[in-house]
C-alpha atoms as a PDB file:
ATOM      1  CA  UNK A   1     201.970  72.823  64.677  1.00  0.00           C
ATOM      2  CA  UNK A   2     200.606  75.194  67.655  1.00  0.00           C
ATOM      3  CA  UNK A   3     198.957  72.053  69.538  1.00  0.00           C
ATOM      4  CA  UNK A   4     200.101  69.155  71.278  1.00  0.00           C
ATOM      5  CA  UNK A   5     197.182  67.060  70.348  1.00  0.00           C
ATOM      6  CA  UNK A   6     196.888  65.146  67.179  1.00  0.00           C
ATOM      7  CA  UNK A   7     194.454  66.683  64.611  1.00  0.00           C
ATOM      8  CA  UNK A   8     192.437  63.528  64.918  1.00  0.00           C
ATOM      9  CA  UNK A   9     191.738  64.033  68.664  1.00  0.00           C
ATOM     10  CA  UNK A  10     191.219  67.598  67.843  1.00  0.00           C
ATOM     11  CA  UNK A  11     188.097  66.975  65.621  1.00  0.00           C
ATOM     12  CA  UNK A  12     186.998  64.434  68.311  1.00  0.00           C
ATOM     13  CA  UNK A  13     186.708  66.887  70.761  1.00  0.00           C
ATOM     14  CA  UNK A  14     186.358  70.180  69.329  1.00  0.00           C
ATOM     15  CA  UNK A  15     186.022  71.258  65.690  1.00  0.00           C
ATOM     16  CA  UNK A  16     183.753  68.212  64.478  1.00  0.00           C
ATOM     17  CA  UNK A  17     182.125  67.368  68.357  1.00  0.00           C
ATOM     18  CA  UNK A  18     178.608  69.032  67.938  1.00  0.00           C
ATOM     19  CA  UNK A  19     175.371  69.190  70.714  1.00  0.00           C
ATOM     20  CA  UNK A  20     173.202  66.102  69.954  1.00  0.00           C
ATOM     21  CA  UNK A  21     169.520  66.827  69.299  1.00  0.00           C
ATOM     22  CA  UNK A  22     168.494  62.934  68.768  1.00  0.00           C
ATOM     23  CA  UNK A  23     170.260  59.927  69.843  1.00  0.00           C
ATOM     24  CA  UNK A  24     170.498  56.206  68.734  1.00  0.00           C
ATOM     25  CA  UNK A  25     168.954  53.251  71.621  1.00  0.00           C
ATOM     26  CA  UNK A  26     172.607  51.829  71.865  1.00  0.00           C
ATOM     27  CA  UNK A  27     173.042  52.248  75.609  1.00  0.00           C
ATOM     28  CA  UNK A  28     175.752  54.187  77.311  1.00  0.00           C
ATOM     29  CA  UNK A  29     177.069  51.898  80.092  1.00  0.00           C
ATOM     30  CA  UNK A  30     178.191  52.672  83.691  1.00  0.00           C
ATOM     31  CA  UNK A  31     181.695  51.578  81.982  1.00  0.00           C
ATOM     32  CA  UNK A  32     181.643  53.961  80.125  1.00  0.00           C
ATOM     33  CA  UNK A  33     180.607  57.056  82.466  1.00  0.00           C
ATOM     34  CA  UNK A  34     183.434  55.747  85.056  1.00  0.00           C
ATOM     35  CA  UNK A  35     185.728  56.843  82.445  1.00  0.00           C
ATOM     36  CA  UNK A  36     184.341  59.832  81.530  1.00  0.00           C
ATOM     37  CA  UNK A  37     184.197  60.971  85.408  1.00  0.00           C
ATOM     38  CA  UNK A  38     187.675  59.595  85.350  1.00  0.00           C
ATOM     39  CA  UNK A  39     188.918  62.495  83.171  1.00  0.00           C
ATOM     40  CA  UNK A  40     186.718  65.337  83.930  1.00  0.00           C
ATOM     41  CA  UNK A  41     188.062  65.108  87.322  1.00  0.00           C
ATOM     42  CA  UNK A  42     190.671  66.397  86.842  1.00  0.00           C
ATOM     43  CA  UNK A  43     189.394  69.534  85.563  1.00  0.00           C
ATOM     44  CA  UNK A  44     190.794  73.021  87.849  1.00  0.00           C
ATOM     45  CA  UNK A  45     188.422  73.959  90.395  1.00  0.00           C
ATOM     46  CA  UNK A  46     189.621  76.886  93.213  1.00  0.00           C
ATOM     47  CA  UNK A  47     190.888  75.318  96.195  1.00  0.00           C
ATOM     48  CA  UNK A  48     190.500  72.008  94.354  1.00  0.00           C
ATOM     49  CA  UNK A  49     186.815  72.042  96.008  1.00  0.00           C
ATOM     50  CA  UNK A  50     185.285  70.159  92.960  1.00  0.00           C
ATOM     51  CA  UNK A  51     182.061  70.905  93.667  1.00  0.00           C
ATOM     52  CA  UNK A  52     180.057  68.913  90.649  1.00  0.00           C
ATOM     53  CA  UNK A  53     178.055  66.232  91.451  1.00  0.00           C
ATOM     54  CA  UNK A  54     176.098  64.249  88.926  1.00  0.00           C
ATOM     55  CA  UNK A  55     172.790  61.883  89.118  1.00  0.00           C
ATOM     56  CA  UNK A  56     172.311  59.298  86.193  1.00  0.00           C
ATOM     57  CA  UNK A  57     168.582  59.431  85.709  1.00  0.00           C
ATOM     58  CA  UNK A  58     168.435  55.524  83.855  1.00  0.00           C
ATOM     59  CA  UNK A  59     165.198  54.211  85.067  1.00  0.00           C
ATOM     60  CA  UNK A  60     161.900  54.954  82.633  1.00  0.00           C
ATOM     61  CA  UNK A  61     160.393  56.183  86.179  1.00  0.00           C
ATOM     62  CA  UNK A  62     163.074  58.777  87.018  1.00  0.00           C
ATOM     63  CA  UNK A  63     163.295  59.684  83.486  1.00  0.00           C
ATOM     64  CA  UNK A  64     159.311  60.655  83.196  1.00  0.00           C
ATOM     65  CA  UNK A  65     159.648  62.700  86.530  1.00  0.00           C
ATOM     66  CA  UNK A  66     162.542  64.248  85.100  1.00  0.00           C
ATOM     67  CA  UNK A  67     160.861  65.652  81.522  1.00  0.00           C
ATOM     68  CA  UNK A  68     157.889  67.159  83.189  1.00  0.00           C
ATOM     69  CA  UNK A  69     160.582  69.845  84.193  1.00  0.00           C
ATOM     70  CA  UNK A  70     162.048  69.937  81.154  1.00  0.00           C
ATOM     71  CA  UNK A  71     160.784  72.751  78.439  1.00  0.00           C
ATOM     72  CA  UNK A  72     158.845  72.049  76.067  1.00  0.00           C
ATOM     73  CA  UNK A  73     161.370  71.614  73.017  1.00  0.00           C
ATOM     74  CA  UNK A  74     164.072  69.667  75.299  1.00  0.00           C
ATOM     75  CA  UNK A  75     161.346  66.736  76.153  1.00  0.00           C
ATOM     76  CA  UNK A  76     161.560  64.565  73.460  1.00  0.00           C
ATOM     77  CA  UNK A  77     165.585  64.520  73.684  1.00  0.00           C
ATOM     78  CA  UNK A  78     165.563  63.980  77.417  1.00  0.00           C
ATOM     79  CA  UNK A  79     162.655  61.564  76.351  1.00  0.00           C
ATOM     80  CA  UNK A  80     164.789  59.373  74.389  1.00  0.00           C
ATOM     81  CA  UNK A  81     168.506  59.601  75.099  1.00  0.00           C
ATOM     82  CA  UNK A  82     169.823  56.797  76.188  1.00  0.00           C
ATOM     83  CA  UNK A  83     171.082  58.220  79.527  1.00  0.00           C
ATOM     84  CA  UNK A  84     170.241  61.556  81.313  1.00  0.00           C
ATOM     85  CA  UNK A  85     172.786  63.359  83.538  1.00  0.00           C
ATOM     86  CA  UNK A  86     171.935  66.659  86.049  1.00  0.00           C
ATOM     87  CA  UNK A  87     174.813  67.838  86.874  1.00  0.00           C
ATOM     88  CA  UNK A  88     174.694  70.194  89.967  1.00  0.00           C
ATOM     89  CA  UNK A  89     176.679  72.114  92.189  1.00  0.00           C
ATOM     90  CA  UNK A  90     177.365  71.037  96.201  1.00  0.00           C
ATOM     91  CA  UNK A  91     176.724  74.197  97.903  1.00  0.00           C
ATOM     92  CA  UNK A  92     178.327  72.191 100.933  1.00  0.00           C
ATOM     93  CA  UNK A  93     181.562  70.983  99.004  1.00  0.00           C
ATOM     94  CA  UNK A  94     183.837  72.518 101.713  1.00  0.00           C
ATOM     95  CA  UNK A  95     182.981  69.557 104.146  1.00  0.00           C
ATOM     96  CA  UNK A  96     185.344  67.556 101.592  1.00  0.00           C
ATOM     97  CA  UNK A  97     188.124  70.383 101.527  1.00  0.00           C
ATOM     98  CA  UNK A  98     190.486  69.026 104.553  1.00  0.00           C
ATOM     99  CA  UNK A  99     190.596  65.718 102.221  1.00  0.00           C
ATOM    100  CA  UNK A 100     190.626  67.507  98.667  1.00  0.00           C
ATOM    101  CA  UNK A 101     192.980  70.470 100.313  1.00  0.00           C
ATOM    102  CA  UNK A 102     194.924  68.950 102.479  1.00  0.00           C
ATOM    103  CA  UNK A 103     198.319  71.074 102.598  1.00  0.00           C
ATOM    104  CA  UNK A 104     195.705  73.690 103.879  1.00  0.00           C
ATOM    105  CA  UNK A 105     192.875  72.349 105.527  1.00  0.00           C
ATOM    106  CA  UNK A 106     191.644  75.422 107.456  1.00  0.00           C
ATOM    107  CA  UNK A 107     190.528  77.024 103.621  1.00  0.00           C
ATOM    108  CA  UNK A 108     187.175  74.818 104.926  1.00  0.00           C
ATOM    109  CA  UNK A 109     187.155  77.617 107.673  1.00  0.00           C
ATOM    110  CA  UNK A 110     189.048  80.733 106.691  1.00  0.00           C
ATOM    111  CA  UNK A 111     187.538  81.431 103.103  1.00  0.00           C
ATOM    112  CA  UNK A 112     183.828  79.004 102.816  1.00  0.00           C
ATOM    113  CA  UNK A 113     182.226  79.419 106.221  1.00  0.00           C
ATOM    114  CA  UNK A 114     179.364  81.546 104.911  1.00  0.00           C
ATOM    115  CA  UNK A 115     176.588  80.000 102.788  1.00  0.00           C
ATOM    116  CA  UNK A 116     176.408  82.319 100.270  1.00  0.00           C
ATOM    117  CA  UNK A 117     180.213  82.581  99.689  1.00  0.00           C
ATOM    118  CA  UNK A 118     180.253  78.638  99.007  1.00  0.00           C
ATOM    119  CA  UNK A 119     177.362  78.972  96.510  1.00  0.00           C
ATOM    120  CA  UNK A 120     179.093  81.637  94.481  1.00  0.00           C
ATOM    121  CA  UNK A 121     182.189  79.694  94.588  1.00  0.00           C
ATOM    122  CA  UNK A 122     180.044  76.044  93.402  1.00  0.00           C
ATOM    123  CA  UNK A 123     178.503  77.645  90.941  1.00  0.00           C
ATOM    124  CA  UNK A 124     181.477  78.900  89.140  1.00  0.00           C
ATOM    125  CA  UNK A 125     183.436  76.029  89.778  1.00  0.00           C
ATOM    126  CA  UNK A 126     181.103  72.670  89.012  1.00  0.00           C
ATOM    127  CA  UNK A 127     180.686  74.850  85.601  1.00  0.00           C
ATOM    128  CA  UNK A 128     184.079  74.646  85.119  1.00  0.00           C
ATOM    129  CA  UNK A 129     183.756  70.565  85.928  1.00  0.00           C
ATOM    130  CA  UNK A 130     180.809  70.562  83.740  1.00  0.00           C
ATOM    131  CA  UNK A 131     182.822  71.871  80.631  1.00  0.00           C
ATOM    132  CA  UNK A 132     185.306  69.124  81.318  1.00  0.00           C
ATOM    133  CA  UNK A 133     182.326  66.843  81.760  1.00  0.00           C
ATOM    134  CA  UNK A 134     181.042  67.545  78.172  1.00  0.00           C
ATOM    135  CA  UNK A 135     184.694  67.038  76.861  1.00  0.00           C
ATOM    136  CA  UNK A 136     185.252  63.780  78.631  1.00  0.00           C
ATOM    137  CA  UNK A 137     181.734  62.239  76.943  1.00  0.00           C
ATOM    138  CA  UNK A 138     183.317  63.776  73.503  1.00  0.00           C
ATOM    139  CA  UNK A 139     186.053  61.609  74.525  1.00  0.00           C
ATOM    140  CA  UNK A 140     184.661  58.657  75.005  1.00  0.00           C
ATOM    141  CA  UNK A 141     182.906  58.686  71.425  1.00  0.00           C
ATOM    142  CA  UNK A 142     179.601  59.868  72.451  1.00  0.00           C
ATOM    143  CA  UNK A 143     177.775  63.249  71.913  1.00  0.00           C
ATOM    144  CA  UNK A 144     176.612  65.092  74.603  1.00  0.00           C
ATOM    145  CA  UNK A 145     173.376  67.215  74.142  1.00  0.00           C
ATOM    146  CA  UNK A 146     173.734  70.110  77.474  1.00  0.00           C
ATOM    147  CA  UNK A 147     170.544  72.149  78.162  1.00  0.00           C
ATOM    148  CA  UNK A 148     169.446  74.997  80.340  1.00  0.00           C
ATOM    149  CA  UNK A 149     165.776  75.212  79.607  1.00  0.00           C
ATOM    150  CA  UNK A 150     163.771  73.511  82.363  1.00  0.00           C
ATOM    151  CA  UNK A 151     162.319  74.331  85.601  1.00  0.00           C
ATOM    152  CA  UNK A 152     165.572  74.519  87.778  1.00  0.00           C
ATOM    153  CA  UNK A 153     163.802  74.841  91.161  1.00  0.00           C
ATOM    154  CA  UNK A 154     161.115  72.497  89.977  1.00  0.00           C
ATOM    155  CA  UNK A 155     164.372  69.544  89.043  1.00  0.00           C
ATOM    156  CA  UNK A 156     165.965  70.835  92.576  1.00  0.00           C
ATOM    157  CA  UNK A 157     162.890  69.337  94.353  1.00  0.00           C
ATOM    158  CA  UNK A 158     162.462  66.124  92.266  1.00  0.00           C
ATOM    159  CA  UNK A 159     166.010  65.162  92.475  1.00  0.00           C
ATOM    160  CA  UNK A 160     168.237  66.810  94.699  1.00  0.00           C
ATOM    161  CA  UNK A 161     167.718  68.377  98.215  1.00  0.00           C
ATOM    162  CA  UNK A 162     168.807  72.447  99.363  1.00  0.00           C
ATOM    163  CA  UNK A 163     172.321  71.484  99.026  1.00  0.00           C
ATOM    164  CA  UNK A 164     172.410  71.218  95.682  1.00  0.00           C
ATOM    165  CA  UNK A 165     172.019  73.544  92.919  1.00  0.00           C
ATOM    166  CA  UNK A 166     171.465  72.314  89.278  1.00  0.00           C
ATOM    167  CA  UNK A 167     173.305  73.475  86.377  1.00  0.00           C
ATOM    168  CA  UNK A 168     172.182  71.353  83.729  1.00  0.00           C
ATOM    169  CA  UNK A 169     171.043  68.498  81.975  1.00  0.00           C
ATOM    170  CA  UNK A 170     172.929  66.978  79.496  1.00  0.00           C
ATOM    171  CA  UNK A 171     171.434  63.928  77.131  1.00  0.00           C
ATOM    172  CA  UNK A 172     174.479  61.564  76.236  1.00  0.00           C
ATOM    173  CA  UNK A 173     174.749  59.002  73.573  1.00  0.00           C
ATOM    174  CA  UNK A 174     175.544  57.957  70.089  1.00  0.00           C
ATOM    175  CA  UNK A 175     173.873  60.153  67.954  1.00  0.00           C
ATOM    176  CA  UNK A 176     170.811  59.520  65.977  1.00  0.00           C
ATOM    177  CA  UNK A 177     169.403  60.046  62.133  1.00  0.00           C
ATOM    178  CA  UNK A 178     169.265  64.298  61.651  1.00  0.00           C
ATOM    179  CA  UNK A 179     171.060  65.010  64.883  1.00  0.00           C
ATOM    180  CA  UNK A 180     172.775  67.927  64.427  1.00  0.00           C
ATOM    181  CA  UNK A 181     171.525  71.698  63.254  1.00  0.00           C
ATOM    182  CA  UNK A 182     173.589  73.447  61.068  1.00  0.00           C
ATOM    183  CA  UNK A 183     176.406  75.027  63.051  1.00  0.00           C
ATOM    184  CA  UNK A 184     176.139  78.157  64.038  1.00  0.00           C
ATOM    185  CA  UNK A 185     179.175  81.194  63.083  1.00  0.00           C
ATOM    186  CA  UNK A 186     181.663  81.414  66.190  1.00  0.00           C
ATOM    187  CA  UNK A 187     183.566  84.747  67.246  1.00  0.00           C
ATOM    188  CA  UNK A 188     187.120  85.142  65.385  1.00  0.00           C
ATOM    189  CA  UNK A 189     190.173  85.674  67.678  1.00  0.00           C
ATOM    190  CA  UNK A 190     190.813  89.183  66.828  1.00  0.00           C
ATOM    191  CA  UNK A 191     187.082  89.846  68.128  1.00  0.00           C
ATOM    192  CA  UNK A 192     187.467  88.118  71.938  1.00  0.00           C
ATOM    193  CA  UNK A 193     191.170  88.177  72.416  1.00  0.00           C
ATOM    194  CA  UNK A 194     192.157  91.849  73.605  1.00  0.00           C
ATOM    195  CA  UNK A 195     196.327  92.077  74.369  1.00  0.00           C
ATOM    196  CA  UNK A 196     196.907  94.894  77.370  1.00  0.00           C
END
């Protein structure tokens, strides 16, 4: 066997893990999202400068403000899963570096001083947190339903502040009666893998 993880745990978070489209009411606690957090953490970021932050949208309130900006075909999901997360990137996550980098504090300085530098670098980054993200719901038993289609600057505004740059939403929970589309082909090796 190639991999170190169990076939079982391999389905769970890969091969049989699919995007949710519906979702059952069974809530998803805070419990529950601790421990998720708890292992995407530890996904690599550059400079360690984990730069994902996430806001739970739980009340019905937040959660009507929050489809408005959604597109048309992603309202009803957002609309129903039992818990919403925008995950965005911290444009100012070098603030934290002395703490997160701290055999090299001055990276703060030396490489993230300029505003558009650190927003590159978030960007790229919290994406890679957000992968981990998705894998630590799969995880925890759950399906995660990630989407790109809604207004970004208009969930910026209702959520978040110029600091912050959203990357997605992503509707989490146990999955519901017709929830998944058929799968779609993936690439074979021999077609992304190139040996130099």
């Amino acid at each position: 066997m190639s991999l170190a993880l169990d076939p079982t745990a391999q389905d769970l978070l890969f091969r049989e893990a699919r995007t949710a489209n519906t979702f059952t009411d069974e809530p998803v606690t805070d419990e529950q999202v601790r421990a998720i957090y708890d292992l995407a953490k530890y996904g690599p970021t550059a400079f360690n400068q984990s730069p994902l932050r996430i806001t739970l949208v739980r009340s019905p309130e937040a959660r009507e403000r929050l489809v408005r900006h959604m597109a048309e075909g992603n309202r009803p999901k957002t609309a129903t899963a039992p818990l919403v997360a925008i995950l965005a990137a911290d444009n100012e996550f070098h603030e934290k570096l002395p703490h997160l980098f701290p055999h090299f504090p001055q990276a703060k300085d030396a490489f993230f001083s300029e505003r558009p530098v650190r927003e590159s670098a978030a960007a790229v980054n919290a994406a890679l947190q957000a992968a981990y993200f998705i894998v630590g719901v799969r995880a925890a038993g759950l399906a995660a339903g990630p989407m790109t289609g809604f207004d970004f600057e208009g969930v910026r505004k209702e959520f978040l502040d110029d600091d912050h740059t959203p990357l997605m939403v992503v509707n989490i929970g146990r999955p519901g009666p017709d929830a998944w589309r058929p799968r779609g082909p993936r690439l074979e090796f021999e077609q992304v893998v190139t040996t130099v």
